[in-house]
C-alpha atoms as a PDB file:
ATOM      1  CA  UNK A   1     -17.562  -0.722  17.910  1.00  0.00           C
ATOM      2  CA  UNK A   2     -16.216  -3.691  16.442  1.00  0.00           C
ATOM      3  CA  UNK A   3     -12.696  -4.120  14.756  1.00  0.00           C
ATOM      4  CA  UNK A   4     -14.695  -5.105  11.349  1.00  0.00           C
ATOM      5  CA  UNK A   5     -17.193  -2.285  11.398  1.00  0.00           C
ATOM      6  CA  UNK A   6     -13.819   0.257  11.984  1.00  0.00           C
ATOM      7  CA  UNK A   7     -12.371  -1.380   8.775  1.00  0.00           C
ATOM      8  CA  UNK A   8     -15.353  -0.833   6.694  1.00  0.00           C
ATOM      9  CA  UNK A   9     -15.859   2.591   8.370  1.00  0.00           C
ATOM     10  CA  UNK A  10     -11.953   3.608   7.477  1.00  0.00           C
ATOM     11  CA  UNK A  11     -12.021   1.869   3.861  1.00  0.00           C
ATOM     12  CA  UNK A  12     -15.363   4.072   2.889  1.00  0.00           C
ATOM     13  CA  UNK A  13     -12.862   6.926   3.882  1.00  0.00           C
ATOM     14  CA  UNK A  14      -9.488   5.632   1.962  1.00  0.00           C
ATOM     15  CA  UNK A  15     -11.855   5.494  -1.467  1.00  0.00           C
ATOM     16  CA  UNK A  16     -13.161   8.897  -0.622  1.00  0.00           C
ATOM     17  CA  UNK A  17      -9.886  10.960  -0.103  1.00  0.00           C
ATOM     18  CA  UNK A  18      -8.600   8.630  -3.046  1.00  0.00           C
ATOM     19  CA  UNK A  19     -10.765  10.148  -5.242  1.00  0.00           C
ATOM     20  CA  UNK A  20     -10.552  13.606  -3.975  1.00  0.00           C
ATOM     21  CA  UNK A  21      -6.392  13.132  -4.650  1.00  0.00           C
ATOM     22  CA  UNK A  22      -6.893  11.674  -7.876  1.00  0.00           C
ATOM     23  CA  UNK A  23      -7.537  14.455  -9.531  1.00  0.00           C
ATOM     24  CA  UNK A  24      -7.302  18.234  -9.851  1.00  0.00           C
ATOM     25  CA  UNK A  25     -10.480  20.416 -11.613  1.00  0.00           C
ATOM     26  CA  UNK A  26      -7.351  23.339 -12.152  1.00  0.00           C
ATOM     27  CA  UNK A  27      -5.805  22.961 -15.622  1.00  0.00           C
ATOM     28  CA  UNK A  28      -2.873  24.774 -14.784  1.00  0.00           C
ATOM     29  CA  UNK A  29      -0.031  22.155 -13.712  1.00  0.00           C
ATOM     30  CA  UNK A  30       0.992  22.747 -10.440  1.00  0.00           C
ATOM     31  CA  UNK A  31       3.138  19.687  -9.402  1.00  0.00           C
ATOM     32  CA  UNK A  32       6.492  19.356 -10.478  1.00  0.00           C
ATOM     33  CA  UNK A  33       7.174  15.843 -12.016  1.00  0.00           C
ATOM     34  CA  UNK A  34      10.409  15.632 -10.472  1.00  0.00           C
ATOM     35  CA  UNK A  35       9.562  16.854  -7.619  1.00  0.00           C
ATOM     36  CA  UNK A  36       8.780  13.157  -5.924  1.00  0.00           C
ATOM     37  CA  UNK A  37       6.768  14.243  -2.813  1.00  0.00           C
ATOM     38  CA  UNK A  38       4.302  14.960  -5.461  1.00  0.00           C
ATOM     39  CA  UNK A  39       4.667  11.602  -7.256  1.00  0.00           C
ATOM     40  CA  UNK A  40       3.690   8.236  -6.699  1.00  0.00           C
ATOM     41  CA  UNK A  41       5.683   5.285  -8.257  1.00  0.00           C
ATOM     42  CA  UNK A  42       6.787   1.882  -7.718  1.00  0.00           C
ATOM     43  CA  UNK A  43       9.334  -0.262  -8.668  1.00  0.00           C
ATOM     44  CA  UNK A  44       9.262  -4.436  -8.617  1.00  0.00           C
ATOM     45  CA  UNK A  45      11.279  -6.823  -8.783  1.00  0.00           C
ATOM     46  CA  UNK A  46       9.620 -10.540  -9.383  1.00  0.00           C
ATOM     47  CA  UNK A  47      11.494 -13.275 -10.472  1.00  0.00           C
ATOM     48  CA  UNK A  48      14.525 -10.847 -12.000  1.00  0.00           C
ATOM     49  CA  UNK A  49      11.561  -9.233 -14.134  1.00  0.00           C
ATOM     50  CA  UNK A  50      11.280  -5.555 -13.368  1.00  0.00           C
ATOM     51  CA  UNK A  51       8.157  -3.099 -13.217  1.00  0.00           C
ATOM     52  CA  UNK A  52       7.605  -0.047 -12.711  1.00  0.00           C
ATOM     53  CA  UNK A  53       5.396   3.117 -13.014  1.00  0.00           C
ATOM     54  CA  UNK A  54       4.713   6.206 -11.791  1.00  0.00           C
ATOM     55  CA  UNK A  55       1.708   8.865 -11.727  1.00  0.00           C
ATOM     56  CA  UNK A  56       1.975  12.811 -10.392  1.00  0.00           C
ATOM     57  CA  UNK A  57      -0.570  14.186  -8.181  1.00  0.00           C
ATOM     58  CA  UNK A  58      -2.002  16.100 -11.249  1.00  0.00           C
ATOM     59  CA  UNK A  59      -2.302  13.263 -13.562  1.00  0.00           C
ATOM     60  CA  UNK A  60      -5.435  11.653 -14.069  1.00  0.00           C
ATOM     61  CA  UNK A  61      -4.598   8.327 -13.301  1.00  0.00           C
ATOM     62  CA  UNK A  62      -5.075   6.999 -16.516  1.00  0.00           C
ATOM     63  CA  UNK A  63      -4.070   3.261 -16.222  1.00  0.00           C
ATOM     64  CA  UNK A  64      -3.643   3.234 -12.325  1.00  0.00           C
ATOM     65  CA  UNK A  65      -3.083   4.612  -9.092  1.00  0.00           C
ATOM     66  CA  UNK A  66      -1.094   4.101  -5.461  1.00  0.00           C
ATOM     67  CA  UNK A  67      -3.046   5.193  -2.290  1.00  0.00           C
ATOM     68  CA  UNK A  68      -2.736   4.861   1.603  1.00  0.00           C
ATOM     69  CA  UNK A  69      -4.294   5.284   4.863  1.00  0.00           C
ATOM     70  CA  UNK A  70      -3.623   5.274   8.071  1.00  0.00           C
ATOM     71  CA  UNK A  71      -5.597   3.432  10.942  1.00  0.00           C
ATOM     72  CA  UNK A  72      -4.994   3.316  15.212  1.00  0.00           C
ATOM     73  CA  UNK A  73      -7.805   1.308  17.330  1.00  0.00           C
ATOM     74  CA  UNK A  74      -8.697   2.459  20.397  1.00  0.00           C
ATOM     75  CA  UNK A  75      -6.049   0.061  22.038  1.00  0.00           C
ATOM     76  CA  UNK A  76      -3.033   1.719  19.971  1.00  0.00           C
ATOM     77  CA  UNK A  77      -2.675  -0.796  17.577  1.00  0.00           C
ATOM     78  CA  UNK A  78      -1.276   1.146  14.335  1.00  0.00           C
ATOM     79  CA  UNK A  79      -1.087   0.005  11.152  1.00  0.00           C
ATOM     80  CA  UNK A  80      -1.262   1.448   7.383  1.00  0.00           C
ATOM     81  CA  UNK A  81      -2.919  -0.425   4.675  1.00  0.00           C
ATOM     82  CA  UNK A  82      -1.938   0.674   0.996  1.00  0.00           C
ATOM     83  CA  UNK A  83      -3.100  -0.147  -1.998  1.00  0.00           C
ATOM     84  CA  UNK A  84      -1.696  -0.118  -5.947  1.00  0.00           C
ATOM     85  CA  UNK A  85      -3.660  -0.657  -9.550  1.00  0.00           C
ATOM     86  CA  UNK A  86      -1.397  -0.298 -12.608  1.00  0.00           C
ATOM     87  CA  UNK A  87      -3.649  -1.365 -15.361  1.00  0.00           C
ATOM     88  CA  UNK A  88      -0.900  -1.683 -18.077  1.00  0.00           C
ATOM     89  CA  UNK A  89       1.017  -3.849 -16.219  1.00  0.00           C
ATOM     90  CA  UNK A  90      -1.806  -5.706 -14.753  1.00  0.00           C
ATOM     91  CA  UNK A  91      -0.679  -6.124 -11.533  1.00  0.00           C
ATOM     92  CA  UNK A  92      -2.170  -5.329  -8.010  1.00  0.00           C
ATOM     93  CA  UNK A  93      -0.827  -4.793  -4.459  1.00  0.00           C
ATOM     94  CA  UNK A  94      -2.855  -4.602  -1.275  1.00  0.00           C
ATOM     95  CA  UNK A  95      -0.552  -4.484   1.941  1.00  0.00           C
ATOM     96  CA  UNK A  96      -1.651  -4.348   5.396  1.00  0.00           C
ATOM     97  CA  UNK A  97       1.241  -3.069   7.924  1.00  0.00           C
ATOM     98  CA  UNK A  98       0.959  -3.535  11.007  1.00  0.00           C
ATOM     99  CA  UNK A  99       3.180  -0.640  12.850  1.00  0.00           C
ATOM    100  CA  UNK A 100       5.446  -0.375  16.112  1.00  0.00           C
ATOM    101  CA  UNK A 101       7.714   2.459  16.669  1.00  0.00           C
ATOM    102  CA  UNK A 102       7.048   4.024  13.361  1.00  0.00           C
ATOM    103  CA  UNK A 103       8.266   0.415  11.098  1.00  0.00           C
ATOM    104  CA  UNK A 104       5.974  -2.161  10.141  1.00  0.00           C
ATOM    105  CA  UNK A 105       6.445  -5.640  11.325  1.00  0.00           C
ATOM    106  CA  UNK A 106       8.136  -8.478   8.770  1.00  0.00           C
ATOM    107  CA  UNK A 107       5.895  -9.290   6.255  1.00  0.00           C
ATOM    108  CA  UNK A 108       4.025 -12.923   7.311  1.00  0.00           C
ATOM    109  CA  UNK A 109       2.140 -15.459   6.551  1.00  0.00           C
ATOM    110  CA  UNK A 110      -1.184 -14.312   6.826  1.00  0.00           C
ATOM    111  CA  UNK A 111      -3.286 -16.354   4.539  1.00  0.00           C
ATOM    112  CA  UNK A 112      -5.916 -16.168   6.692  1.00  0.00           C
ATOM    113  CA  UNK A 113      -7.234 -12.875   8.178  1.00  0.00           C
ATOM    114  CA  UNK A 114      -5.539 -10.256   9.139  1.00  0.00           C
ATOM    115  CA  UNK A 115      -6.331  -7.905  11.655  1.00  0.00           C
ATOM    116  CA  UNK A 116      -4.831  -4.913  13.377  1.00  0.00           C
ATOM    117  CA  UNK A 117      -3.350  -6.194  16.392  1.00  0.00           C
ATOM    118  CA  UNK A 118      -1.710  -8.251  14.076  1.00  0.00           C
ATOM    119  CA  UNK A 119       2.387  -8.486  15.198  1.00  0.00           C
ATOM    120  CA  UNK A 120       2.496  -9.113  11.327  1.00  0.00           C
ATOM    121  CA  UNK A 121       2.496  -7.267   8.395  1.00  0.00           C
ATOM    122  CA  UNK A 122       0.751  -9.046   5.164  1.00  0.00           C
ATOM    123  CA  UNK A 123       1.038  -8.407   1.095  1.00  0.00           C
ATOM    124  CA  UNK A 124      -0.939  -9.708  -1.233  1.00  0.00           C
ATOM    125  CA  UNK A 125       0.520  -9.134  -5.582  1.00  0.00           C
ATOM    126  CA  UNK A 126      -2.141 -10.069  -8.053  1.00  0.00           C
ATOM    127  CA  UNK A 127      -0.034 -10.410 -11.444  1.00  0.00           C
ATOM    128  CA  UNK A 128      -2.532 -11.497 -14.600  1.00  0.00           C
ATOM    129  CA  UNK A 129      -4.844 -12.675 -12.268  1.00  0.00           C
ATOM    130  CA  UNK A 130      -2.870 -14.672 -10.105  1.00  0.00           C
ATOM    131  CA  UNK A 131      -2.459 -13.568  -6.372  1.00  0.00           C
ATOM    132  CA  UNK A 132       1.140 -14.248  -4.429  1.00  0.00           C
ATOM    133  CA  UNK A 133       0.551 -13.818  -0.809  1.00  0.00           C
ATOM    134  CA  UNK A 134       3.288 -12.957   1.351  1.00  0.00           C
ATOM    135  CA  UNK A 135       4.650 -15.707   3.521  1.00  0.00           C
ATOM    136  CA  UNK A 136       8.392 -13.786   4.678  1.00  0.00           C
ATOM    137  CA  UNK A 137      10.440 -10.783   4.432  1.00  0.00           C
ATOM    138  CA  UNK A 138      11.405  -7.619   5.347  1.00  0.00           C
ATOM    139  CA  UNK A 139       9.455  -4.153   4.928  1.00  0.00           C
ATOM    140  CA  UNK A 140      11.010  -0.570   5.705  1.00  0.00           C
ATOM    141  CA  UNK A 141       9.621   2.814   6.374  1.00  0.00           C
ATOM    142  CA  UNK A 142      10.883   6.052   5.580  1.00  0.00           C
ATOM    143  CA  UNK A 143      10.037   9.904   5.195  1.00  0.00           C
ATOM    144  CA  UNK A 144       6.561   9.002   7.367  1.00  0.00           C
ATOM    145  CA  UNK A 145       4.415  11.415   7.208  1.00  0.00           C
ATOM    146  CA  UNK A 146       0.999  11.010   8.833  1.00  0.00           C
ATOM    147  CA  UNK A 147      -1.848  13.132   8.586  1.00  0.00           C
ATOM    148  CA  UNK A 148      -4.919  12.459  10.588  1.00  0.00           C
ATOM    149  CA  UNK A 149      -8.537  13.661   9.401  1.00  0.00           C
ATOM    150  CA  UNK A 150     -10.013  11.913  12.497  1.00  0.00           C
ATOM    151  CA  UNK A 151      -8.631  10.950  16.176  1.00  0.00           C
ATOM    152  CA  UNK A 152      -8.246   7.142  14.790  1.00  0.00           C
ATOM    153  CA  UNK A 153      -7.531   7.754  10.838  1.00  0.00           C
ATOM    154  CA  UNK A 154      -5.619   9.555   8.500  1.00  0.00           C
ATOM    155  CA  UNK A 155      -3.603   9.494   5.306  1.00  0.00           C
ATOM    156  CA  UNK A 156      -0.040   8.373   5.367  1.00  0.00           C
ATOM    157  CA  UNK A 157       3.339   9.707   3.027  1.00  0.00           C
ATOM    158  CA  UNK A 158       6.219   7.142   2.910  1.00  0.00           C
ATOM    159  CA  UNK A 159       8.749   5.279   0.727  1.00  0.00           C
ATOM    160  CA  UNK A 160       8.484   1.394   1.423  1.00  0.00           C
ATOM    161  CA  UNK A 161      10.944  -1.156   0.855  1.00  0.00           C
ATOM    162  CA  UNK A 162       9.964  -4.456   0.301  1.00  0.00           C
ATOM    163  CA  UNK A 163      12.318  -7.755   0.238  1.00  0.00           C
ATOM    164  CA  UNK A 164       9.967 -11.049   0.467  1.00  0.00           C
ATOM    165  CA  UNK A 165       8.803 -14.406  -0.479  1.00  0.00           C
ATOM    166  CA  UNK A 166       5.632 -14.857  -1.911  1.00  0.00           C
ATOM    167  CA  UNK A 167       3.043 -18.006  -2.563  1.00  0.00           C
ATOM    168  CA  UNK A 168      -0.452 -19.062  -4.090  1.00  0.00           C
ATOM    169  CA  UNK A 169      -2.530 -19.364  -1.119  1.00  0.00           C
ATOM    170  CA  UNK A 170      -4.668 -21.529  -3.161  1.00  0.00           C
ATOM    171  CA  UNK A 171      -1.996 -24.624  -3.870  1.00  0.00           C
ATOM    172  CA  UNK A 172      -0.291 -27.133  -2.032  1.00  0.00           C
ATOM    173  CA  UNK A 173       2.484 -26.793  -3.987  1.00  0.00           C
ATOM    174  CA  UNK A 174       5.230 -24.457  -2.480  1.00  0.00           C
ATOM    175  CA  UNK A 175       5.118 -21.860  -5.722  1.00  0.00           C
ATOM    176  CA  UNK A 176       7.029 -19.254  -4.204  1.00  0.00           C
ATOM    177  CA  UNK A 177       8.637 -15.917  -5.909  1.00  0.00           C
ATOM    178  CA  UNK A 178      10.855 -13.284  -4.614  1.00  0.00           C
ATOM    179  CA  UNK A 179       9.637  -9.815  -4.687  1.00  0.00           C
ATOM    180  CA  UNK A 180      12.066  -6.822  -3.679  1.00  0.00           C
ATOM    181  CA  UNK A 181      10.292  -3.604  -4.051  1.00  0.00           C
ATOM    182  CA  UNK A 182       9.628   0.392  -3.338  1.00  0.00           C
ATOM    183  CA  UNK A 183       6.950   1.800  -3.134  1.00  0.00           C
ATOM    184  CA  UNK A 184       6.571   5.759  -3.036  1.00  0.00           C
ATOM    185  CA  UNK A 185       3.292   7.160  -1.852  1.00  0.00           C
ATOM    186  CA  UNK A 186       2.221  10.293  -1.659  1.00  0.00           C
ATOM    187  CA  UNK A 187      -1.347  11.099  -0.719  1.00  0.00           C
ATOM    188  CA  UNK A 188      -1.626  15.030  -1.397  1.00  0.00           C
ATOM    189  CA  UNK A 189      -1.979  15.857   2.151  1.00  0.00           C
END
């Protein structure tokens, strides 16, 4: 089975367990909103501008959402890719993260395609339409919590810290920004 055919394969699964943890058909609250294993959020900072939100398990997602899965091949390449939609803020994160020993590798320049043997980790921000694609930095782990609903794929629980440079893949022109970020997911699993 090809590396491609995996990705599509896991992806069908991240937007199906998305939508099961997006939303509860109980009416009675049973998440505690400061409880923050129950609570996704995130916190930017891009060009000393700050953003934030956050959204508890039995929320509705009105306005956006943070979700995560987790992926091994079948030569033990590891990696978790995550994704992040806050409408009201209008920006837009899709990370690949290529693991080893439980951390993912510095975020690189990965303009072109990324793939999970990858000694890399990649971001890509989409803010009003714009995407910044990650060219340096760190990235940081912690609280990993993996659950697998197959032998090769799973969800994934962390906090990740973010400290990078970002660029338009689609210039010349060096148009860099500095991004330091955390990022709390929690997947309901």
């Amino acid at each position: 089975m090809t590396l491609k055919f995996q990705y599509l394969k896991v992806l069908v699964l991240f937007l199906t367990l998305s939508s099961v943890g997006c939303s509860s058909d109980d009416d009675t609250a049973t998440t505690d909103p400061d409880d923050n294993q129950q609570q996704n959020a995130y916190s930017l900072t891009i060009q000393n501008s700050v953003y934030s939100n956050a959204w508890n398990l039995d929320d509705d997602y009105v306005g956006g959402a943070i979700s995560s899965i987790y992926i091994e091949n079948e030569d033990g390449d590891k990696a978790i890719s995550m994704t992040l939609a806050d409408q009201e803020q209008d920006i837009f994160v899709n990370a690949n993260l290529g693991l080893q020993n439980g951390q993912p590798f510095p975020l690189a320049d990965l303009s072109s395609e990324w793939d999970l043997s990858s000694s890399a980790s990649s971001m890509i921000i989409t803010m009003g339409g714009i995407n910044y694609v990650s060219t340096s930095g760190t990235a940081e782990l912690s609280n990993l919590e993996i659950t697998l609903v197959s032998e090769t794929t799973g969800v994934a629980n962390y906090i990740l810290e973010i400290d990078g440079l970002f660029d338009k893949p689609d210039t010349e022109d060096l148009e860099q920004i500095e991004v330091i970020g955390t990022f709390h997911v929690y997947s309901g699993f």
